[in-house]
N, C-alpha and C. Protein backbone atom coordinates (compact mmCIF):
# COMPACT_ATOMS: atom_id res chain seq x y z
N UNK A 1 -167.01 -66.96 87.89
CA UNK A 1 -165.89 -67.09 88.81
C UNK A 1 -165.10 -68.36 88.47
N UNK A 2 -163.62 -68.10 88.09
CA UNK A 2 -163.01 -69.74 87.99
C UNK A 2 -162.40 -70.33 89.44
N UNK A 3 -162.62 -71.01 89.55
CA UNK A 3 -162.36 -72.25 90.33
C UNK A 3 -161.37 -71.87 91.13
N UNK A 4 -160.97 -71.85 91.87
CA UNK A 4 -159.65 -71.78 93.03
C UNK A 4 -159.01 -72.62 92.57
N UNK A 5 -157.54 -72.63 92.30
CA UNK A 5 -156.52 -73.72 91.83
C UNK A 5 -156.51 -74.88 93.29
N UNK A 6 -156.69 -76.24 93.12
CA UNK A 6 -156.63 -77.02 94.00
C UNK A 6 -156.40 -78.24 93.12
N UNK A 7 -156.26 -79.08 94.00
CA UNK A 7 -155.66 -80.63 93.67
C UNK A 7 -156.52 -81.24 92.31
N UNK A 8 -157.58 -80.83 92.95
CA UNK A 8 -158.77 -81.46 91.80
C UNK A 8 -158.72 -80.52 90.78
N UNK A 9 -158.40 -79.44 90.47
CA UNK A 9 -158.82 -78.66 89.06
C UNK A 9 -157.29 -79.09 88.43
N UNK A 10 -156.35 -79.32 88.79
CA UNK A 10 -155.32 -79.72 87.75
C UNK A 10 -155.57 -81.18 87.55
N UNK A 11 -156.10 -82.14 88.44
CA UNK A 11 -156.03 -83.37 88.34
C UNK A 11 -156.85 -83.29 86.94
N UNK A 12 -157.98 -82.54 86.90
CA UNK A 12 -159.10 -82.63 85.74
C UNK A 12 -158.86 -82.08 84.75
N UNK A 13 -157.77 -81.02 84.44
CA UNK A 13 -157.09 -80.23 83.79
C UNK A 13 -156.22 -80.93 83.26
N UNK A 14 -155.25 -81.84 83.45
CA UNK A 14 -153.89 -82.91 83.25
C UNK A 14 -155.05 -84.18 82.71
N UNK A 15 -155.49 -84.83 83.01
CA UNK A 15 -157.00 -85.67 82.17
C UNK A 15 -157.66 -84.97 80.92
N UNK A 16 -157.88 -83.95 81.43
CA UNK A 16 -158.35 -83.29 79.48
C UNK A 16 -157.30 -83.47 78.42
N UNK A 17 -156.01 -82.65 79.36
CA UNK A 17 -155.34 -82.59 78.32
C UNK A 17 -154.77 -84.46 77.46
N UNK A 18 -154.94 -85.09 78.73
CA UNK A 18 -154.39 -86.08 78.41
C UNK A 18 -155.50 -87.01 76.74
N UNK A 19 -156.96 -86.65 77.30
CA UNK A 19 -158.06 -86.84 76.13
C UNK A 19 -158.10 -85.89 75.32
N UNK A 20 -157.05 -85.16 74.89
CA UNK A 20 -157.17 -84.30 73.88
C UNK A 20 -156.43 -84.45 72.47
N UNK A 21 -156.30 -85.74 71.45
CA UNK A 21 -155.46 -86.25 70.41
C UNK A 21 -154.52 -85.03 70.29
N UNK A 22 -154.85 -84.47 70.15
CA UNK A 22 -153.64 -82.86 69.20
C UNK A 22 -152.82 -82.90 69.94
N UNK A 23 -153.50 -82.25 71.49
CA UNK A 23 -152.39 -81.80 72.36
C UNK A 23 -151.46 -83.17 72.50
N UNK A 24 -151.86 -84.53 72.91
CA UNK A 24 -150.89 -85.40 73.34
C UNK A 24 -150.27 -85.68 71.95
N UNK A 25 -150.43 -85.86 70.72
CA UNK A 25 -149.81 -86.13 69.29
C UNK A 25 -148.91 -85.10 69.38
N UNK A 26 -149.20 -83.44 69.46
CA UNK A 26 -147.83 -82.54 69.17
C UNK A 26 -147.31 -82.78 69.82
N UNK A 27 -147.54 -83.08 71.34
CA UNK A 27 -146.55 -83.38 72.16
C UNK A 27 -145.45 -84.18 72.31
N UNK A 28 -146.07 -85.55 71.63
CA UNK A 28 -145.18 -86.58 71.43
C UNK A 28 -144.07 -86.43 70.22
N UNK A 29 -144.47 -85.79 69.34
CA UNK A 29 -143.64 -85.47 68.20
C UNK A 29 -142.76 -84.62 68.97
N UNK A 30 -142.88 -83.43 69.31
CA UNK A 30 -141.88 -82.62 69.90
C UNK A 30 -141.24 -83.27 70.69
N UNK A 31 -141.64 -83.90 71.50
CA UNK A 31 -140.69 -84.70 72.64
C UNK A 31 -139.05 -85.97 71.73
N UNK A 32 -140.06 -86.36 70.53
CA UNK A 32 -139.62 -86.82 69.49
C UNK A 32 -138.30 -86.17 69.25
N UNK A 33 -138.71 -85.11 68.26
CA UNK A 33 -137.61 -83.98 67.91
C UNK A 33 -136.42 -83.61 68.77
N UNK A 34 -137.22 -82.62 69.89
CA UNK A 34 -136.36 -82.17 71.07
C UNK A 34 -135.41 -83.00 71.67
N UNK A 35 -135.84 -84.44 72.09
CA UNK A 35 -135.16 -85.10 73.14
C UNK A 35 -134.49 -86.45 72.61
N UNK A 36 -134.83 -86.89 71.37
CA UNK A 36 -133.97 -88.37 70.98
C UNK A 36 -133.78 -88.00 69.10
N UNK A 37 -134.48 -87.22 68.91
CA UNK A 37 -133.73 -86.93 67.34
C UNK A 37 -132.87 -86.01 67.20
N UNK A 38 -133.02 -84.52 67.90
CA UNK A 38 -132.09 -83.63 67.94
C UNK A 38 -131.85 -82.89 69.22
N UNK A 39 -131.38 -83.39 70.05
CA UNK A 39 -131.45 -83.25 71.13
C UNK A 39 -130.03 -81.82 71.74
N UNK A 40 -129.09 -82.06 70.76
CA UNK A 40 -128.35 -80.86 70.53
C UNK A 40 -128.61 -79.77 69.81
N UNK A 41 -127.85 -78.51 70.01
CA UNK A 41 -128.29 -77.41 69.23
C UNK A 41 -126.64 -76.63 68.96
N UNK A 42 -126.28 -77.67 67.92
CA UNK A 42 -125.00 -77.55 67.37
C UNK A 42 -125.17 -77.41 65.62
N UNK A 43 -126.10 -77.65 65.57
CA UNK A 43 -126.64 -78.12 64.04
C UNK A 43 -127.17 -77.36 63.48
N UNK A 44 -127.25 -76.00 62.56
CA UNK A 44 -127.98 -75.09 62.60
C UNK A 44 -129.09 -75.94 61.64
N UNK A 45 -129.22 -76.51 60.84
CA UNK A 45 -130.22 -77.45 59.96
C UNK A 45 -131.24 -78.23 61.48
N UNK A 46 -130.43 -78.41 62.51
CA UNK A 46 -131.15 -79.61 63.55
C UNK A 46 -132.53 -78.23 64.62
N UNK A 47 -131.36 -76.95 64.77
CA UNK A 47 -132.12 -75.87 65.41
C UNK A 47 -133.46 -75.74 64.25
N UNK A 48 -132.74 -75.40 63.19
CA UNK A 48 -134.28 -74.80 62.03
C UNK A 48 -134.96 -75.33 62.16
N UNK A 49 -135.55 -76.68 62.17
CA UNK A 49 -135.85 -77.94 61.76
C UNK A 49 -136.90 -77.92 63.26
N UNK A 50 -136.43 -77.72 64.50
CA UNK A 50 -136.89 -77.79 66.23
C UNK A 50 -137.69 -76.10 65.87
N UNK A 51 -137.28 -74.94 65.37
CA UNK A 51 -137.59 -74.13 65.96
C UNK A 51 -139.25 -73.73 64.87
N UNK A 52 -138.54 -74.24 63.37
CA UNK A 52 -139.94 -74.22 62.32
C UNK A 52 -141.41 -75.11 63.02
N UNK A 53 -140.53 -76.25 63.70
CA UNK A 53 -142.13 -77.41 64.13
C UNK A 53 -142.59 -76.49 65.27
N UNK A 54 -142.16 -75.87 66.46
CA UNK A 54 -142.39 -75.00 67.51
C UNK A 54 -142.85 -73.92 66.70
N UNK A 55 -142.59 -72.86 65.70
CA UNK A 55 -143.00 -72.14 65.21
C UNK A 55 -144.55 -72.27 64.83
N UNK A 56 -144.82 -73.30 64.08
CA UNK A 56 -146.22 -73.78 63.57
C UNK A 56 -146.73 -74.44 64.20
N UNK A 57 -146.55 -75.53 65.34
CA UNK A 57 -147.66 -76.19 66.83
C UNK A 57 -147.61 -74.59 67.36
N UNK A 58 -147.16 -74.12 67.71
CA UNK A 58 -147.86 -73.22 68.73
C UNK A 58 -147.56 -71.78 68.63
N UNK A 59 -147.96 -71.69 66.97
CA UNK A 59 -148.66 -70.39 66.50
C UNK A 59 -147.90 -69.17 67.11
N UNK A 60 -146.52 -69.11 67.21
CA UNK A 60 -145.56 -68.17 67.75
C UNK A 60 -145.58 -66.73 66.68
N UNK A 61 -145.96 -66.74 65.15
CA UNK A 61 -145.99 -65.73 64.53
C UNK A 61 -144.59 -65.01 64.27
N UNK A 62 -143.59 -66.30 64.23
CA UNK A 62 -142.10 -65.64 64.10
C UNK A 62 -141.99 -66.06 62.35
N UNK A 63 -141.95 -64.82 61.64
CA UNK A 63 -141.83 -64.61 60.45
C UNK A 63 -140.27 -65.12 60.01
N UNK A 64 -139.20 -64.90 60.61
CA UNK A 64 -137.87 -65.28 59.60
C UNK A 64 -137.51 -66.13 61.11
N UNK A 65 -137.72 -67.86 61.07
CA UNK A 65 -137.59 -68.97 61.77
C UNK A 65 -136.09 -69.05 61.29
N UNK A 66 -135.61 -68.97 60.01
CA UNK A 66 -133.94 -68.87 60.12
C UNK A 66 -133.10 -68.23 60.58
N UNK A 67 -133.71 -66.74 60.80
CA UNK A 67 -133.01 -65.57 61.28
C UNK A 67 -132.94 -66.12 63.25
N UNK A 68 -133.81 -66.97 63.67
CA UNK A 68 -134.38 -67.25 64.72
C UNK A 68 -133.19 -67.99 65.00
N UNK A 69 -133.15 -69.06 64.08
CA UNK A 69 -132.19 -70.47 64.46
C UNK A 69 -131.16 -69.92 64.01
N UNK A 70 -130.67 -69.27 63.33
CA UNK A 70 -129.39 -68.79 63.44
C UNK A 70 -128.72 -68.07 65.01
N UNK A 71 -129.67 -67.13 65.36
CA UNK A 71 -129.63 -66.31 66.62
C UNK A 71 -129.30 -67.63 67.47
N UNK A 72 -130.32 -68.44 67.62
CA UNK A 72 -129.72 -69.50 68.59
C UNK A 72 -129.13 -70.56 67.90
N UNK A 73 -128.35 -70.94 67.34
CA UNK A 73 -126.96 -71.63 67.08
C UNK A 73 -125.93 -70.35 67.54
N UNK A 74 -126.05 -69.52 67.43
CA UNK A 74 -125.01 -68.26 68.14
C UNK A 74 -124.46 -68.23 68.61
N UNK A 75 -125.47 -69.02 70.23
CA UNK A 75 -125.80 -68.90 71.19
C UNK A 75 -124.62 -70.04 72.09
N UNK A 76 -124.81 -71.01 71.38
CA UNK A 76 -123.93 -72.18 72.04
C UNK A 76 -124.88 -72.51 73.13
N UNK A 77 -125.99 -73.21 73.22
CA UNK A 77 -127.10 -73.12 74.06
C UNK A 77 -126.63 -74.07 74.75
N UNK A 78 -126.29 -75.60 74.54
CA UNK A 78 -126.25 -76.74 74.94
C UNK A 78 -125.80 -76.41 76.50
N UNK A 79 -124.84 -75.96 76.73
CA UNK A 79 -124.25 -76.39 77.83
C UNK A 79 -125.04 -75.59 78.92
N UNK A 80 -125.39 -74.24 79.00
CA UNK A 80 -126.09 -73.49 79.68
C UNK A 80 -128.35 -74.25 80.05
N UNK A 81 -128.11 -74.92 78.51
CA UNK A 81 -129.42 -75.34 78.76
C UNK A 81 -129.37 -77.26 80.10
N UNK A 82 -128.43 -77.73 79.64
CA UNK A 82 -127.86 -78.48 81.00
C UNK A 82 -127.76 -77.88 82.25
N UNK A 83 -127.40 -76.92 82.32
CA UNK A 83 -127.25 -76.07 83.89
C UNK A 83 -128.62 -75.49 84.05
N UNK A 84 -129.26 -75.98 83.19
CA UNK A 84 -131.00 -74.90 83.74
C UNK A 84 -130.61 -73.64 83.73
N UNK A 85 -130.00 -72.69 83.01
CA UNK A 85 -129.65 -71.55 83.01
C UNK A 85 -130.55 -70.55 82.78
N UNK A 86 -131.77 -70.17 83.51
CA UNK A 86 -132.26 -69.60 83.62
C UNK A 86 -132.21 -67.80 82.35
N UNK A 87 -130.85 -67.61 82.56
CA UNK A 87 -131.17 -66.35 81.75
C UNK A 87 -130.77 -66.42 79.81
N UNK A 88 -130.60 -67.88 79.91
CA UNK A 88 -130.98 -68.14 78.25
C UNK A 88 -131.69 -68.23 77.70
N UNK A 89 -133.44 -67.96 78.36
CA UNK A 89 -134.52 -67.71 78.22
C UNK A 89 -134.42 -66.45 77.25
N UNK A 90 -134.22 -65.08 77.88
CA UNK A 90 -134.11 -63.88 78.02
C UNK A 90 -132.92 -63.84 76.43
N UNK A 91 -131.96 -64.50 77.12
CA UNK A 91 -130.96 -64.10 75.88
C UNK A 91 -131.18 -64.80 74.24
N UNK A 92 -132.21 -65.95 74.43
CA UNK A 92 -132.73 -66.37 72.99
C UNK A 92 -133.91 -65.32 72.26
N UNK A 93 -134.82 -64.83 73.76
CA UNK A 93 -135.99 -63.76 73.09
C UNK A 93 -135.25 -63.09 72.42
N UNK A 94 -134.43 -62.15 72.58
CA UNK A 94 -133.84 -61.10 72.16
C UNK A 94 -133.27 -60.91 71.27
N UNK A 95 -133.67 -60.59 69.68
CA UNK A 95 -132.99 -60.93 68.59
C UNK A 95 -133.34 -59.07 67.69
N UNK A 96 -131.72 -59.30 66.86
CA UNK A 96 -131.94 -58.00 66.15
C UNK A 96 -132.66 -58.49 64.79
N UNK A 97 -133.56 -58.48 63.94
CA UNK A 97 -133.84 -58.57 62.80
C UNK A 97 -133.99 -57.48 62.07
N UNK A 98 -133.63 -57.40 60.61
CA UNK A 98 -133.19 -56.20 59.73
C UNK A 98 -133.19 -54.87 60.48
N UNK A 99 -132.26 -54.88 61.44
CA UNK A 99 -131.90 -53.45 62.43
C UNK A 99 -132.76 -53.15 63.53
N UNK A 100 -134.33 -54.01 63.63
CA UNK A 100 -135.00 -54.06 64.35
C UNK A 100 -134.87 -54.84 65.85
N UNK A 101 -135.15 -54.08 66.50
CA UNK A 101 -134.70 -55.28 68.24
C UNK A 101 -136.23 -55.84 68.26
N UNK A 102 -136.39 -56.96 68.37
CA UNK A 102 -137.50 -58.24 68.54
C UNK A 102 -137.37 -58.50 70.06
N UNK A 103 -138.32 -59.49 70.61
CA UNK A 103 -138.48 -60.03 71.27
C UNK A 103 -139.44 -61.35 71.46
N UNK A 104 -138.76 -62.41 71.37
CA UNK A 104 -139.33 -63.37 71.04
C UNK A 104 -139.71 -64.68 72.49
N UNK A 105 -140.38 -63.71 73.69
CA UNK A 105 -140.07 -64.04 74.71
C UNK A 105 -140.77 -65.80 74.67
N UNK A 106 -142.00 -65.96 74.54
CA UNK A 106 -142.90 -66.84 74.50
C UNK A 106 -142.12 -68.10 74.02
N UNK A 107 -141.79 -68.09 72.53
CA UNK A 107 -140.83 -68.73 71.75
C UNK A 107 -140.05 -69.39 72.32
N UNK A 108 -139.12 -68.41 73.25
CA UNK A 108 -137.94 -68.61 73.75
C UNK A 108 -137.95 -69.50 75.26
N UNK A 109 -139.28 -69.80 75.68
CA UNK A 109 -139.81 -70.13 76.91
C UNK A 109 -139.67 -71.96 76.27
N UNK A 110 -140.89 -71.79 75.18
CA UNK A 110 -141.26 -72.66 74.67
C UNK A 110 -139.88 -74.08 73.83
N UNK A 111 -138.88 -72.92 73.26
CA UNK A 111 -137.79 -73.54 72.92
C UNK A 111 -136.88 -74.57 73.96
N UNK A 112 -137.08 -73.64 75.34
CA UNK A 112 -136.30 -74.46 76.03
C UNK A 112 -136.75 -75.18 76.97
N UNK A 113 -138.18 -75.02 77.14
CA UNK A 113 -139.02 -76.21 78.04
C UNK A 113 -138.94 -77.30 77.01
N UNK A 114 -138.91 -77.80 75.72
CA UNK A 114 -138.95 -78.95 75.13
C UNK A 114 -137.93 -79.28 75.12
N UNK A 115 -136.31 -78.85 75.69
CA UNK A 115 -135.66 -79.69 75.80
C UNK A 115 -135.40 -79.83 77.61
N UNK A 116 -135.71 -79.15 78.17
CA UNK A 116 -136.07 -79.25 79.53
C UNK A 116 -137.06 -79.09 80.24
N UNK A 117 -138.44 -79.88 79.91
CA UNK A 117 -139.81 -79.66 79.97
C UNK A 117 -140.04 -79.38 81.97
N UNK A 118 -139.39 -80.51 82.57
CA UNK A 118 -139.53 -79.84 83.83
C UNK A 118 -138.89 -78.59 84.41
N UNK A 119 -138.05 -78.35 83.72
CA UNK A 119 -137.24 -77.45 84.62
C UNK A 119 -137.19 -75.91 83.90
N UNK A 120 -137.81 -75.69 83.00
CA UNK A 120 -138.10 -74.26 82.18
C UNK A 120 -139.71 -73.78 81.80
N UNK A 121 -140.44 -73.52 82.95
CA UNK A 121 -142.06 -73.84 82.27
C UNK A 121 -142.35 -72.62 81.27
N UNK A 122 -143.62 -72.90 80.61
CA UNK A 122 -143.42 -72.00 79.26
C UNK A 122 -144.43 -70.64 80.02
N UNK A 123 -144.27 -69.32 79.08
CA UNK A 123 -144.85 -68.28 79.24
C UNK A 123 -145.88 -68.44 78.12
N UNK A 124 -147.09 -67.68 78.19
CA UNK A 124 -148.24 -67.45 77.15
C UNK A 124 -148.86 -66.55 77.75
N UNK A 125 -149.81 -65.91 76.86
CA UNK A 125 -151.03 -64.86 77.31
C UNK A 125 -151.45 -65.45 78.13
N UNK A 126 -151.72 -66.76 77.76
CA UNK A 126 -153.07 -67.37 79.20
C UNK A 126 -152.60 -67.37 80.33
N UNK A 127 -150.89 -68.13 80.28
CA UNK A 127 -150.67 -68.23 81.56
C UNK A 127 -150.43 -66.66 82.50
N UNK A 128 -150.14 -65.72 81.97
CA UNK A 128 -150.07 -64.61 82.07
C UNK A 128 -151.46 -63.71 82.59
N UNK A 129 -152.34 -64.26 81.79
CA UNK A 129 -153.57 -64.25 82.49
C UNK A 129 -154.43 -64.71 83.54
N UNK A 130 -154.11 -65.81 83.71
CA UNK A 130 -154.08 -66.74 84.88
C UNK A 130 -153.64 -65.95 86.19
N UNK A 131 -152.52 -66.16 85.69
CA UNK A 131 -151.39 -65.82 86.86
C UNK A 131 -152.29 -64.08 87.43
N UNK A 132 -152.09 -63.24 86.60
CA UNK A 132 -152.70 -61.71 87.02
C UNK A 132 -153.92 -62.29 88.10
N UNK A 133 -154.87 -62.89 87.46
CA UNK A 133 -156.28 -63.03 87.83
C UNK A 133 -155.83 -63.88 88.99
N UNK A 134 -155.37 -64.79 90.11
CA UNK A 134 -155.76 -65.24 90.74
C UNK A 134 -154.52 -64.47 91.96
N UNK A 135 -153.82 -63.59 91.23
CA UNK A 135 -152.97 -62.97 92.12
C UNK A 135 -153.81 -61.96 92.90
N UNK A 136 -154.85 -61.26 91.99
CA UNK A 136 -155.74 -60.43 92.25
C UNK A 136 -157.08 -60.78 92.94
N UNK A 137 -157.24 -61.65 93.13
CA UNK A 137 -157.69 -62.45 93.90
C UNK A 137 -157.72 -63.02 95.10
N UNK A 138 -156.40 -63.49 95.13
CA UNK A 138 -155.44 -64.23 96.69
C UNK A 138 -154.60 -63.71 97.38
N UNK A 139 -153.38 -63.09 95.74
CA UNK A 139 -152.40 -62.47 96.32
C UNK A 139 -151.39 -63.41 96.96
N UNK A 140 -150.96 -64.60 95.96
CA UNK A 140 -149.96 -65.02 96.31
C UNK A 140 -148.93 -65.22 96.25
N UNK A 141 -147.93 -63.95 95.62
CA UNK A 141 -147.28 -63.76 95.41
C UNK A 141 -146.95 -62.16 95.19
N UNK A 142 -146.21 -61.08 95.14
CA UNK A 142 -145.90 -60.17 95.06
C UNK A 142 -145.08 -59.77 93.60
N UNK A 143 -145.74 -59.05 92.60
CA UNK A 143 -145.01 -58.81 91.42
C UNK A 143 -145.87 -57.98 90.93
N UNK A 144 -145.40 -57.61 89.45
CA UNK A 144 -146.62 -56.65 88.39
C UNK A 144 -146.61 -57.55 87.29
N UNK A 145 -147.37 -56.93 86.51
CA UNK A 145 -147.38 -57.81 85.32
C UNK A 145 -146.31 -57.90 84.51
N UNK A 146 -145.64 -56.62 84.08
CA UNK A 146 -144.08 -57.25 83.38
C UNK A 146 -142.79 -57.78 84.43
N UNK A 147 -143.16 -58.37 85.52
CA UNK A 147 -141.87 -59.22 86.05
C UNK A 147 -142.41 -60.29 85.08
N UNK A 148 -143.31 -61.06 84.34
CA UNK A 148 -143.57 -62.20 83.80
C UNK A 148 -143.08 -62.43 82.75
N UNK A 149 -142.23 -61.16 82.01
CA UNK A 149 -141.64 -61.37 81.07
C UNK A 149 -139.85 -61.47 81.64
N UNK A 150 -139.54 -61.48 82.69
CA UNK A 150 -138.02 -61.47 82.84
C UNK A 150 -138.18 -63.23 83.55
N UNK A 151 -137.28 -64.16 82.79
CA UNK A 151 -137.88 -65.47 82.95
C UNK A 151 -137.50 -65.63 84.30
N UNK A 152 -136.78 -65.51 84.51
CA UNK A 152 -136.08 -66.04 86.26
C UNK A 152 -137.86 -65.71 87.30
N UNK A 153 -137.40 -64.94 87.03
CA UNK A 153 -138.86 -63.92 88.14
C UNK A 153 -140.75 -64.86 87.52
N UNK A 154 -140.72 -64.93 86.42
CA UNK A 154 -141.86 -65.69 85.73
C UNK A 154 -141.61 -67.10 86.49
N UNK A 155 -140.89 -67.56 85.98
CA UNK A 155 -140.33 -68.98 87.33
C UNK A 155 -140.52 -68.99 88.71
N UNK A 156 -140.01 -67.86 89.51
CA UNK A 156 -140.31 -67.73 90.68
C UNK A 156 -141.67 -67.53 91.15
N UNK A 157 -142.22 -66.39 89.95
CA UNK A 157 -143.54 -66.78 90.52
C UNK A 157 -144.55 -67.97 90.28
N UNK A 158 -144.40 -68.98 89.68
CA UNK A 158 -144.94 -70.18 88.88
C UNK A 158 -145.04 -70.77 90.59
N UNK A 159 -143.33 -70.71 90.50
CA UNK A 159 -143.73 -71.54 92.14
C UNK A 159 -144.15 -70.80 93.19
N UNK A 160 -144.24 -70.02 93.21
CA UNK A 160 -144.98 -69.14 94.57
C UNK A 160 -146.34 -69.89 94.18
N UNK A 161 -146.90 -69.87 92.99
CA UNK A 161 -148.89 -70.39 93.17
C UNK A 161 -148.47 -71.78 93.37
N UNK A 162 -147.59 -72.41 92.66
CA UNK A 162 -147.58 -74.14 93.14
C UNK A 162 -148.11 -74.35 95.03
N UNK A 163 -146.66 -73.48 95.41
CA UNK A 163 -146.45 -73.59 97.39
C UNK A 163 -148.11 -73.05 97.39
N UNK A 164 -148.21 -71.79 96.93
CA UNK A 164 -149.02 -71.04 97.51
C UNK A 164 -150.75 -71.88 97.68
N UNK A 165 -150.94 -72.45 96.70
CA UNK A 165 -152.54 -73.47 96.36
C UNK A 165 -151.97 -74.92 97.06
N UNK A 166 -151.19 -75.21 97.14
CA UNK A 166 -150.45 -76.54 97.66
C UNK A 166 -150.75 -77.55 96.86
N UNK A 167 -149.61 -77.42 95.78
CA UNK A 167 -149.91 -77.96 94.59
C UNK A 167 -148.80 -78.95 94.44
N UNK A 168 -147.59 -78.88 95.34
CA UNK A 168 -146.39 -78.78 94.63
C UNK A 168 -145.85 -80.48 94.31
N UNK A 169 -147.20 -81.57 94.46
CA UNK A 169 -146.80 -82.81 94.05
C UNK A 169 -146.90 -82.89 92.92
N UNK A 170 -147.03 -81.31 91.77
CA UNK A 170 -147.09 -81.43 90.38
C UNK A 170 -146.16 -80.68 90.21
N UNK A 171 -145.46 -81.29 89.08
CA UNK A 171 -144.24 -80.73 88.37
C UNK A 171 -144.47 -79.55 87.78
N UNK A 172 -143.13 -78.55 87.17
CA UNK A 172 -143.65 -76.95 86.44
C UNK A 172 -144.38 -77.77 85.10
N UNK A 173 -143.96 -78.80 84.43
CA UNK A 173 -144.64 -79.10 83.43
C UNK A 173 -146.64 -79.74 83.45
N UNK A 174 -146.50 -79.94 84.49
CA UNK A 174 -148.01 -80.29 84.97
C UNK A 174 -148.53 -79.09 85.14
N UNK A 175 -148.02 -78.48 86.14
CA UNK A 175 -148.84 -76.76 86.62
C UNK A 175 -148.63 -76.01 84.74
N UNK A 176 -147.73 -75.96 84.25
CA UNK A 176 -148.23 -75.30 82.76
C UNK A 176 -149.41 -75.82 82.08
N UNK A 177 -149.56 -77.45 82.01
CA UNK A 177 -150.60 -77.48 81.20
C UNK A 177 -151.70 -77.34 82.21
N UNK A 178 -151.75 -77.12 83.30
CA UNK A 178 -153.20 -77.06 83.71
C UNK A 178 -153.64 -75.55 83.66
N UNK A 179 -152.56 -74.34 83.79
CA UNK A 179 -152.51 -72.77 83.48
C UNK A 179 -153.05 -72.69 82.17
N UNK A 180 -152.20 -73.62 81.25
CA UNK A 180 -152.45 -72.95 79.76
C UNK A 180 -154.02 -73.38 79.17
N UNK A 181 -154.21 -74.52 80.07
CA UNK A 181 -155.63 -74.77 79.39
C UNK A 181 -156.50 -73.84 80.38
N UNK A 182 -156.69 -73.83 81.59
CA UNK A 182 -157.61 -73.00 82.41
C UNK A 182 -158.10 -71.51 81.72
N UNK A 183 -156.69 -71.22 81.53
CA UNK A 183 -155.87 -69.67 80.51
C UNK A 183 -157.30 -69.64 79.12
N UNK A 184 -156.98 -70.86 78.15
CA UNK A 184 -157.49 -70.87 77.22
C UNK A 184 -158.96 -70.78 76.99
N UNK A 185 -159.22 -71.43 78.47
CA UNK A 185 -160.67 -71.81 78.38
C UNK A 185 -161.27 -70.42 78.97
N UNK A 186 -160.71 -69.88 79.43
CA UNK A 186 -161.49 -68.44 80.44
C UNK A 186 -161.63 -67.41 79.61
N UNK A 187 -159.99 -66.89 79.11
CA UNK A 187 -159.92 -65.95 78.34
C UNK A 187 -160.02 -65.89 76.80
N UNK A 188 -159.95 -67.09 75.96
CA UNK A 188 -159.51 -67.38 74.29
C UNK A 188 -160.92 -66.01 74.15
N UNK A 189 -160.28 -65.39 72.98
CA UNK A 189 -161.52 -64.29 72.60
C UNK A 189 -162.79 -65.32 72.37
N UNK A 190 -163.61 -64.36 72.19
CA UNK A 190 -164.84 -65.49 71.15
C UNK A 190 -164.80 -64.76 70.25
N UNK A 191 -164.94 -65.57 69.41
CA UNK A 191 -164.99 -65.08 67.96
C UNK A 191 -166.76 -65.23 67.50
């Protein structure tokens, strides 16, 4: 049985992660990248460059990263990603490659929480898993499993468990890493 989300399992959850070299090193690099080296996405060399290091920290499995950063230089992201624009989530997943429609939802979560880490939290299996399992459980919130892929609604429900466990003196970027590791640790296959 995992733990009921409460004050103390993220407090201990946000402490791991914090003793964990990798996680706080990629982090700092990305924060690096994202927020004081290339902090615009006017540059298609500055996008490649943000979306290749995101590509390889966190194992996204996006085969043509140019075809990617091209799609978003497209996009004209900057100004919508200032407004917290919620459905540029959705409109970065969504890419045609060689005639094929993709979906690069995770990616696209991940792209724009590093330049707006509080205000865009990221999607993953785990958290996805998480989220199912303690809904099924408590029931605090009302959805199915694919509202978690339409980001607005994935957001809304993030904060329904924040209110819902009475969490909410932690930011969406705190409640992600304490999901994604809980996520990792419950469900990662065993190999």
């Amino acid at each position: 049985m995992i733990p009921k989300p409460n004050k103390n399992e993220v407090k201990k959850y946000l402490q791991k992660w914090d003793n964990t070299e990798n996680y706080v090193l990629q982090e700092k690099s990305l924060n690096k990248l994202f927020l004081e080296t290339y902090p615009n996405n006017n540059d298609i060399s500055e996008i490649l460059i943000k979306a290749s290091t995101l590509n390889d920290f966190y194992s996204t499995h996006i085969l043509s990263v140019f075809s990617v950063a091209k799609h978003i230089h497209s996009l004209d992201i900057d100004t919508r990603l200032k407004r917290i624009d919620e459905t540029l989530v959705n409109d970065i997943a969504d890419i045609t490659l060689n005639g094929k429609k993709k979906r690069f939802y995770s990616f696209a979560t991940k792209y724009c929480s590093h330049h707006f880490p509080k205000d865009f939290p990221i999607y993953d299996s785990y958290v996805e898993k998480v989220l199912m399992y303690f809904n099924k459980q408590d029931h605090f919130a009302k959805f199915k499993r694919e509202e978690l892929k339409e980001y607005s609604r994935f957001k809304d429900i993030l904060l329904q468990f924040r209110k819902f466990y009475n969490l909410e003196q932690y930011n969406l970027k705190d409640i992600d890493r304490y999901i994604w590791q809980l996520g990792k640790e419950t469900f990662a296959q065993k190999k």
